[in-house]
N, C-alpha and C. Protein backbone atom coordinates (compact mmCIF):
# COMPACT_ATOMS: atom_id res chain seq x y z
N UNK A 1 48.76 157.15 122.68
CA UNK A 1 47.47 157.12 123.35
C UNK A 1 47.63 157.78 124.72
N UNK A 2 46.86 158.78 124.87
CA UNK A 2 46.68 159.50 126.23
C UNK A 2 45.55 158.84 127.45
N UNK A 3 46.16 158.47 128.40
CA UNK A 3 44.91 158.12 129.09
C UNK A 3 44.62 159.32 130.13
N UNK A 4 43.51 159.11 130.63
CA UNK A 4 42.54 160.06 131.70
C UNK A 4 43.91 160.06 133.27
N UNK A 5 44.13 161.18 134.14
CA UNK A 5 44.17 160.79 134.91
C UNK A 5 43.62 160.40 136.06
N UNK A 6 42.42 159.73 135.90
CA UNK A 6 41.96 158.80 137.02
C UNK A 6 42.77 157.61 137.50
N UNK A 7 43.04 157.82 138.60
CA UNK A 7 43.62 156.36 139.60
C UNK A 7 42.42 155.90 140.27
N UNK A 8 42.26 154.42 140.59
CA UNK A 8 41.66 153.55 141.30
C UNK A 8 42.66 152.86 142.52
N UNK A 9 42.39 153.45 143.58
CA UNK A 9 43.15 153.05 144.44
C UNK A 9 42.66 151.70 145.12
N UNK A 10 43.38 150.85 145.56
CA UNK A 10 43.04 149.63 146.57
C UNK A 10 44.17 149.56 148.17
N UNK A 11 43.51 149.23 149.00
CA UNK A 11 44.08 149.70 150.32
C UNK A 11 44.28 147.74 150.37
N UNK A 12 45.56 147.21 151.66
CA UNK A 12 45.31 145.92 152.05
C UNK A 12 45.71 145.72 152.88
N UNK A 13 46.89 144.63 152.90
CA UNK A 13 47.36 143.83 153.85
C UNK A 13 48.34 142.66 152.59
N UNK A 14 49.48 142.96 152.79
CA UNK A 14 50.27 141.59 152.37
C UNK A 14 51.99 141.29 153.10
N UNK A 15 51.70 140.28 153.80
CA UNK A 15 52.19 139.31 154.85
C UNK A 15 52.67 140.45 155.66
N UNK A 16 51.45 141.17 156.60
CA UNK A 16 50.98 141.31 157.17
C UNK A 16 51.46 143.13 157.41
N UNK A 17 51.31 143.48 156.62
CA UNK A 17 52.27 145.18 156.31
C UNK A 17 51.29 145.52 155.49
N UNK A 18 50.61 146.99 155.42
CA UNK A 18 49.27 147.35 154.77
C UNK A 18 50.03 147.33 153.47
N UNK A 19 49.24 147.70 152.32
CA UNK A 19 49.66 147.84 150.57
C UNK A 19 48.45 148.55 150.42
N UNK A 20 49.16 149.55 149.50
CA UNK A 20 48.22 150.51 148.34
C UNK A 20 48.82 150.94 146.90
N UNK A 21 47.83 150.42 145.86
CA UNK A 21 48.17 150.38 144.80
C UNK A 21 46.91 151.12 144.25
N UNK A 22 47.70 151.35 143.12
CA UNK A 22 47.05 152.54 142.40
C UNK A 22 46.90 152.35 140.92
N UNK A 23 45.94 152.18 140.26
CA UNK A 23 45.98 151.94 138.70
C UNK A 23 45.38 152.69 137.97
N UNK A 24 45.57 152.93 136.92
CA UNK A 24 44.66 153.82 135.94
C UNK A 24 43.03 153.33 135.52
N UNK A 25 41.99 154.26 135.88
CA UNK A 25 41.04 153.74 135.49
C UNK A 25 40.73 152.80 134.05
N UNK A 26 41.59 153.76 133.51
CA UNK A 26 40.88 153.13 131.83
C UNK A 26 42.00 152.58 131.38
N UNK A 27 42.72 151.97 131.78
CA UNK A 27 44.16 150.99 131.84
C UNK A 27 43.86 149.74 130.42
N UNK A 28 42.59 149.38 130.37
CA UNK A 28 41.89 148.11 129.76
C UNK A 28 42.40 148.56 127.73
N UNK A 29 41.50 149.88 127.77
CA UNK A 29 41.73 150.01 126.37
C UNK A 29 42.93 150.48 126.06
N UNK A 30 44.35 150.80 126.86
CA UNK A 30 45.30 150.85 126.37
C UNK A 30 46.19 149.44 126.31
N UNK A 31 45.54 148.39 127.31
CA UNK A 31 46.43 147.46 127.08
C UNK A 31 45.74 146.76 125.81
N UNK A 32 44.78 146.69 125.64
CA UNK A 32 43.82 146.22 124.30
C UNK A 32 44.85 146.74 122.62
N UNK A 33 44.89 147.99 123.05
CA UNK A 33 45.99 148.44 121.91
C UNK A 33 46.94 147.78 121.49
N UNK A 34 47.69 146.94 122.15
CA UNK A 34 48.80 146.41 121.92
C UNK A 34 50.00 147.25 121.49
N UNK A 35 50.12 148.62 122.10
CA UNK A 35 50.79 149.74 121.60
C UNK A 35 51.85 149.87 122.64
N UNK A 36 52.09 149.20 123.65
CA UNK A 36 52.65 149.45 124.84
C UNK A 36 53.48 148.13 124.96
N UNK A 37 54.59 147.35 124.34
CA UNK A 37 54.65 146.28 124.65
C UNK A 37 55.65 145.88 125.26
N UNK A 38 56.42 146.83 126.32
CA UNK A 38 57.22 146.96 127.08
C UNK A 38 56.92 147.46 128.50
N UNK A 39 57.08 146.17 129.30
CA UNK A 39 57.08 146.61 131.07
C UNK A 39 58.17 147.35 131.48
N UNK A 40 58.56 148.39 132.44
CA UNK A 40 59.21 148.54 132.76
C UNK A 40 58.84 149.10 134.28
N UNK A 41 59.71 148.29 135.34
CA UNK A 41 59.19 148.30 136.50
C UNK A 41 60.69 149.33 137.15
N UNK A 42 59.64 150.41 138.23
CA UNK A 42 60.68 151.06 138.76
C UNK A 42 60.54 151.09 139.92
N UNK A 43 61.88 150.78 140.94
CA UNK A 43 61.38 150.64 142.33
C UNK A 43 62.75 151.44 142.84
N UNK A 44 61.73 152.20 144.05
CA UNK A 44 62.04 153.26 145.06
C UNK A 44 62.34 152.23 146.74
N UNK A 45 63.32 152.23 146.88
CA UNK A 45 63.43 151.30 148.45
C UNK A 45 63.71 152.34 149.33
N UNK A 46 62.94 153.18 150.11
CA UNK A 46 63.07 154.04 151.06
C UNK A 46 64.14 153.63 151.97
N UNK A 47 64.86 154.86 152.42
CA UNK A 47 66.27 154.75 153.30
C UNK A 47 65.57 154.84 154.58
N UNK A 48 64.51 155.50 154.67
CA UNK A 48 63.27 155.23 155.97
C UNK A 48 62.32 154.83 155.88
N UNK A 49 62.01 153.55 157.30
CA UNK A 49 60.63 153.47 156.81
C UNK A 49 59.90 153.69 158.50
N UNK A 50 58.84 153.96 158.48
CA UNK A 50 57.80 153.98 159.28
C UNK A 50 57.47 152.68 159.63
N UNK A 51 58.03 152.29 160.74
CA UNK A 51 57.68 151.22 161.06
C UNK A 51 56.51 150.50 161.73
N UNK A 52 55.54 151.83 162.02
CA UNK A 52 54.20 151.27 162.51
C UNK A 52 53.47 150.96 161.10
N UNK A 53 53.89 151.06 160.31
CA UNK A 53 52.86 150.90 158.85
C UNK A 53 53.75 150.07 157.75
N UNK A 54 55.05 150.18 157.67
CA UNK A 54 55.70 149.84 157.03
C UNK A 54 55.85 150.28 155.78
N UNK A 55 55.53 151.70 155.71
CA UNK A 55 55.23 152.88 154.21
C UNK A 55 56.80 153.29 153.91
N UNK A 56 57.21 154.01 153.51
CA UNK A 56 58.05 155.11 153.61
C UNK A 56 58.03 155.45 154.41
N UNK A 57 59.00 156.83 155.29
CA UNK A 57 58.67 157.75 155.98
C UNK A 57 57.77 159.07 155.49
N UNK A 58 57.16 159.54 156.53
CA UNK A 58 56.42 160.98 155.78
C UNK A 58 57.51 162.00 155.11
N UNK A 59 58.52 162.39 155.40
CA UNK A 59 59.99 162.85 154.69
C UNK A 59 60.48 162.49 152.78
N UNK A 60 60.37 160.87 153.47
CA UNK A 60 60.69 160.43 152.25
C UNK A 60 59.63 160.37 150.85
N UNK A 61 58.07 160.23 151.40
CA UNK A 61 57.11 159.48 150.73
C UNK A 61 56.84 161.01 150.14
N UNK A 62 57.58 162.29 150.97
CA UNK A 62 57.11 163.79 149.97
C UNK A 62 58.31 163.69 148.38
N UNK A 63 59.45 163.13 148.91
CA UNK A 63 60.47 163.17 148.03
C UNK A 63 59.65 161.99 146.79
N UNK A 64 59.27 161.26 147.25
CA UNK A 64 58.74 159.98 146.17
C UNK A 64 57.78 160.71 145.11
N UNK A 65 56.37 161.39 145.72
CA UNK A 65 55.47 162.03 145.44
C UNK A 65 55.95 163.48 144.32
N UNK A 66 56.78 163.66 144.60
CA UNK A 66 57.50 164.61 143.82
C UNK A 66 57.96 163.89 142.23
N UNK A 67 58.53 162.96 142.63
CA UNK A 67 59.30 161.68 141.83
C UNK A 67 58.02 161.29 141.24
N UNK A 68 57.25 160.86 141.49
CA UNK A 68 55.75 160.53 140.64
C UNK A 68 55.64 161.74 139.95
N UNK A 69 55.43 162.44 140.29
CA UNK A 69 54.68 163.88 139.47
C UNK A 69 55.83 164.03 138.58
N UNK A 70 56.82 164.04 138.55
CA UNK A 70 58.16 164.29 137.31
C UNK A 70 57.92 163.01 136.84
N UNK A 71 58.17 161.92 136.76
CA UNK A 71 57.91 160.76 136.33
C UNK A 71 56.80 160.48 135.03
N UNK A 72 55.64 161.31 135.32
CA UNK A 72 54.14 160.93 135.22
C UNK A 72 54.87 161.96 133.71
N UNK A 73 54.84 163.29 134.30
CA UNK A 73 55.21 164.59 133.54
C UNK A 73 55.92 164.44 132.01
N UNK A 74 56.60 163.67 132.29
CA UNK A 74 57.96 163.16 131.42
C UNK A 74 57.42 161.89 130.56
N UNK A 75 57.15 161.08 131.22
CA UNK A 75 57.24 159.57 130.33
C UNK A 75 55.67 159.50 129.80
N UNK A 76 55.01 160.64 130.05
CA UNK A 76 53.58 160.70 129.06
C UNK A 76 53.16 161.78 128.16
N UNK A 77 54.48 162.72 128.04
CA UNK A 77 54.13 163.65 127.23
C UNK A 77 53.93 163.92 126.09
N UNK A 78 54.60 162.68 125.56
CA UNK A 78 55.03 162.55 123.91
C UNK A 78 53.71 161.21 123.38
N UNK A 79 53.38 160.53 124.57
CA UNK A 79 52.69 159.61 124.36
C UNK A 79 53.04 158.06 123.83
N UNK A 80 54.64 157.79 124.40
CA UNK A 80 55.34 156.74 123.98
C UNK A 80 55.78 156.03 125.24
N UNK A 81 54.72 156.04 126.39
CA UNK A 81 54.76 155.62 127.24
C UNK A 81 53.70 156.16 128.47
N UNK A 82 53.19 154.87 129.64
CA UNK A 82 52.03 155.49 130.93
C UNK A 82 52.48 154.49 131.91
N UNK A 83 52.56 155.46 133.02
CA UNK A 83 52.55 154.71 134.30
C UNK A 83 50.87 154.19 134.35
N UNK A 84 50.68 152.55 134.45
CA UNK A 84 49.45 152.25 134.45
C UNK A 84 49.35 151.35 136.25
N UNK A 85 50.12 151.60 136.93
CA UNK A 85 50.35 150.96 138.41
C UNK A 85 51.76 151.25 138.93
N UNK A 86 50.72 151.99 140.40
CA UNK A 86 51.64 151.97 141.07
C UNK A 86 51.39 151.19 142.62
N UNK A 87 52.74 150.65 143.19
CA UNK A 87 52.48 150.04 144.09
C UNK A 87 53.16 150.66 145.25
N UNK A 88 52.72 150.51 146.80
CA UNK A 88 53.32 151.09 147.94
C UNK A 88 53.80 149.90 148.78
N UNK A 89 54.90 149.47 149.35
CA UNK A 89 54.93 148.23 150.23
C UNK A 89 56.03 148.08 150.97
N UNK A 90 55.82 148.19 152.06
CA UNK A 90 56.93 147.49 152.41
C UNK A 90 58.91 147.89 152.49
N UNK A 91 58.16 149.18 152.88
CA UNK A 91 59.12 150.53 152.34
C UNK A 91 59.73 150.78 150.89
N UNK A 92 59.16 149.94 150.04
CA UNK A 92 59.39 150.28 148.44
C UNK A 92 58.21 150.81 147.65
N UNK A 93 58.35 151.88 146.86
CA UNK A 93 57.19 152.73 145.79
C UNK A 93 57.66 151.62 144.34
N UNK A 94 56.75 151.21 143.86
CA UNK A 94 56.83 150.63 142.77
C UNK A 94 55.85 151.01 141.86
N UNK A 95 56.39 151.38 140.41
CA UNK A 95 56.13 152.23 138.94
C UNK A 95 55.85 150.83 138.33
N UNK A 96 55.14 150.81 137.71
CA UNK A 96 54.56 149.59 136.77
C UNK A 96 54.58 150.63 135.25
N UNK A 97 55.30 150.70 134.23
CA UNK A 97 55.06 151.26 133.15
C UNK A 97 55.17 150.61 132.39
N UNK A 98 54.33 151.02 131.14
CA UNK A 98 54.52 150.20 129.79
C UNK A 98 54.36 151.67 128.85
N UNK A 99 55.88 150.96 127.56
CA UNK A 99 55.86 152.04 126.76
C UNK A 99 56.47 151.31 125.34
N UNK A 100 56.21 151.63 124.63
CA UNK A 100 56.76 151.76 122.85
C UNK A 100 57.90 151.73 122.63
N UNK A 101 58.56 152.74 123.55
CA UNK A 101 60.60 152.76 123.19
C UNK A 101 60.56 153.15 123.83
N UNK A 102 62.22 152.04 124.33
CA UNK A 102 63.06 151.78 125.56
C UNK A 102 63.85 153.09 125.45
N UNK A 103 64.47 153.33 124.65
CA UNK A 103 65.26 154.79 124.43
C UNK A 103 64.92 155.69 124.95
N UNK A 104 63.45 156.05 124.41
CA UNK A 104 62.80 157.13 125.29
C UNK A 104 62.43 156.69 126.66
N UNK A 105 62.19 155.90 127.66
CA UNK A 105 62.65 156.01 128.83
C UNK A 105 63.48 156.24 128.96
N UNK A 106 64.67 155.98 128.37
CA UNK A 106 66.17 156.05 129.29
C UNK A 106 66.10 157.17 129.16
N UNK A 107 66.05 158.20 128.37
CA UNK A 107 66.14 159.80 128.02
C UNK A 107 65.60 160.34 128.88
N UNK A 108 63.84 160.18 129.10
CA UNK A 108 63.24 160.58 129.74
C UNK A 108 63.80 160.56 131.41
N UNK A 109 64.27 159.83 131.96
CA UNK A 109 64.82 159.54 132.90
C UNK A 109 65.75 160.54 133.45
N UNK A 110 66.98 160.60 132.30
CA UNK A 110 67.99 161.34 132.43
C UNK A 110 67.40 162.68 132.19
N UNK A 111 66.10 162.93 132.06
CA UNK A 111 65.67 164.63 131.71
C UNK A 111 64.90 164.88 133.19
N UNK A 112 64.80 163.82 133.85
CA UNK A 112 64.29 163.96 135.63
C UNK A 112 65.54 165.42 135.95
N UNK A 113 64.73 166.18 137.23
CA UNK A 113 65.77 167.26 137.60
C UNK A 113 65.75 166.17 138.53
N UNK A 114 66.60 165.49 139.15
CA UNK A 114 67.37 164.75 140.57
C UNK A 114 68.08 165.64 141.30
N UNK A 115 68.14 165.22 142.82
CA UNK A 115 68.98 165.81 143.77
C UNK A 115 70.03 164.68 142.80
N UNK A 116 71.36 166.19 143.71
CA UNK A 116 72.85 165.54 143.19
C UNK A 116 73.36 164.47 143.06
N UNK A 117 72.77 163.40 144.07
CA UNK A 117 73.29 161.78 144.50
C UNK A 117 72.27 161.11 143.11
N UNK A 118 71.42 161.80 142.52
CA UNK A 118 70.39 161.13 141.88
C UNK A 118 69.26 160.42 142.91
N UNK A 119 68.24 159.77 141.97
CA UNK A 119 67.21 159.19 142.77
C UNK A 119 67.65 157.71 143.30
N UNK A 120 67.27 157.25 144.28
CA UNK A 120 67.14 155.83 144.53
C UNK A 120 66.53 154.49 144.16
N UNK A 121 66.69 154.20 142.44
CA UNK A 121 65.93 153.98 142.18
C UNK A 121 66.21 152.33 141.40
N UNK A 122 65.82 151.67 141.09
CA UNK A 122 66.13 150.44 139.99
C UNK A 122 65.51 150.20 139.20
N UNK A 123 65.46 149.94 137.73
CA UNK A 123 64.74 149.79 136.84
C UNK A 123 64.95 148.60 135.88
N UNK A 124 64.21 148.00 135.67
CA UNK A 124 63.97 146.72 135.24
C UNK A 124 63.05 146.65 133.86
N UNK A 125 63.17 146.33 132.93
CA UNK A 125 62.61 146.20 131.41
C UNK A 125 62.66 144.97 130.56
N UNK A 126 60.68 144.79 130.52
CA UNK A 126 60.84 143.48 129.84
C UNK A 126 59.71 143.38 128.93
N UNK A 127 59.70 142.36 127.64
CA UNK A 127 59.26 142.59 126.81
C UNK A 127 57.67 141.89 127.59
N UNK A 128 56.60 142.74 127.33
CA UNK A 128 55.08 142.63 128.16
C UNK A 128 53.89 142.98 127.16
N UNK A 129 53.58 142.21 125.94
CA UNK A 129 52.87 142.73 125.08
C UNK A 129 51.37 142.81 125.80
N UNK A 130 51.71 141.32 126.22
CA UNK A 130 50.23 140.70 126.91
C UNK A 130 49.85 141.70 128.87
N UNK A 131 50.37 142.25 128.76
CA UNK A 131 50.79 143.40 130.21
C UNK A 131 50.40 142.01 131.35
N UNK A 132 51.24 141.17 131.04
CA UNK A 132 50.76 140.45 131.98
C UNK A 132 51.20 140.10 134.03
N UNK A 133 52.71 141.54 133.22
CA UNK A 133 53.41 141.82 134.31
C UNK A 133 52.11 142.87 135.79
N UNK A 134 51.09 143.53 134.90
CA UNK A 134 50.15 144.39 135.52
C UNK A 134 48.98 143.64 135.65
N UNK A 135 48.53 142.60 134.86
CA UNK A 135 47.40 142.22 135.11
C UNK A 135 47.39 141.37 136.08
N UNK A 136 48.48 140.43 136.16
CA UNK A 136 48.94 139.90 137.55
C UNK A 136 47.97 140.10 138.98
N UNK A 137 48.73 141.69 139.52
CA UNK A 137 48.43 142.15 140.57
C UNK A 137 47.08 142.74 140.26
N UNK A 138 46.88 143.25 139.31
CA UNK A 138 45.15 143.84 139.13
C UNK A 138 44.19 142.75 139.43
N UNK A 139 44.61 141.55 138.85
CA UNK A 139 43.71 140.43 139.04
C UNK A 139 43.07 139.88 140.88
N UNK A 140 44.58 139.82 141.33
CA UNK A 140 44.81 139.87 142.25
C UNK A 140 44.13 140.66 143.63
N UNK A 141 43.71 141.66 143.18
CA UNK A 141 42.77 142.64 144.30
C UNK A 141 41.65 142.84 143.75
N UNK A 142 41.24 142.14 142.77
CA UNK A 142 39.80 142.18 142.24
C UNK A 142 38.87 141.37 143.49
């Protein structure tokens, strides 16, 4: 299943450092599918952060932005996986994905072009039929 790329962004405040998260508009009828039944959360902890905002740095948040767009490129091409949230906070970028097979992330991953050191990144995978790892925070800024 291909979704649209429309994002719905939400701007905030949590304990007391702004947040912006980002979700797919039409997020609803792919979790309805039950085709996606794997979370897999990826988090970016910036080596800088901007400390009047508590973002990334502008340096780093181009390197991240890059990392989204390969990310996005890769783990939706085949259609066995969608970034359906992303989160900004607190000098960490956080990937909310759900996909079909774990394999093909890991592949997909290793088919990223990375600087030499690789990305900075951690990844975490859990079984999420009910996406309840995303509906969570969606609920949450409603």
């Amino acid at each position: 299943m291909k979704l649209d790329n429309r994002w719905v962004i939400a701007d905030g405040t949590l304990n007391d450092l702004p947040i912006t998260i980002h979700t797919r508009e039409d997020w609803q009828k792919t979790a309805d599918s039950s085709g996606f039944p794997i979370c897999i959360q990826i988090a970016w902890h910036a080596s800088a952060r901007d400390e009047s905002n508590g973002y990334p740095s502008i340096q780093e948040m181009q390197q991240i932005e890059l990392f989204h767009y390969q990310l996005q490129s890769q783990f939706e091409k085949q259609g066995h996986s969608i970034i359906a949230m992303v989160i900004t906070h607190d000098g960490v970028n956080q990937w909310v994905v759900y996909t079909d097979d774990l394999e093909h992330i890991k592949n997909d991953l290793n088919q990223l072009d990375a600087p030499g050191e690789g990305y900075p990144i951690e990844v975490v995978a859990d079984e999420d039929s009910d996406w309840k790892t995303f509906k969570k925070v969606y609920h949450a800024i409603q």
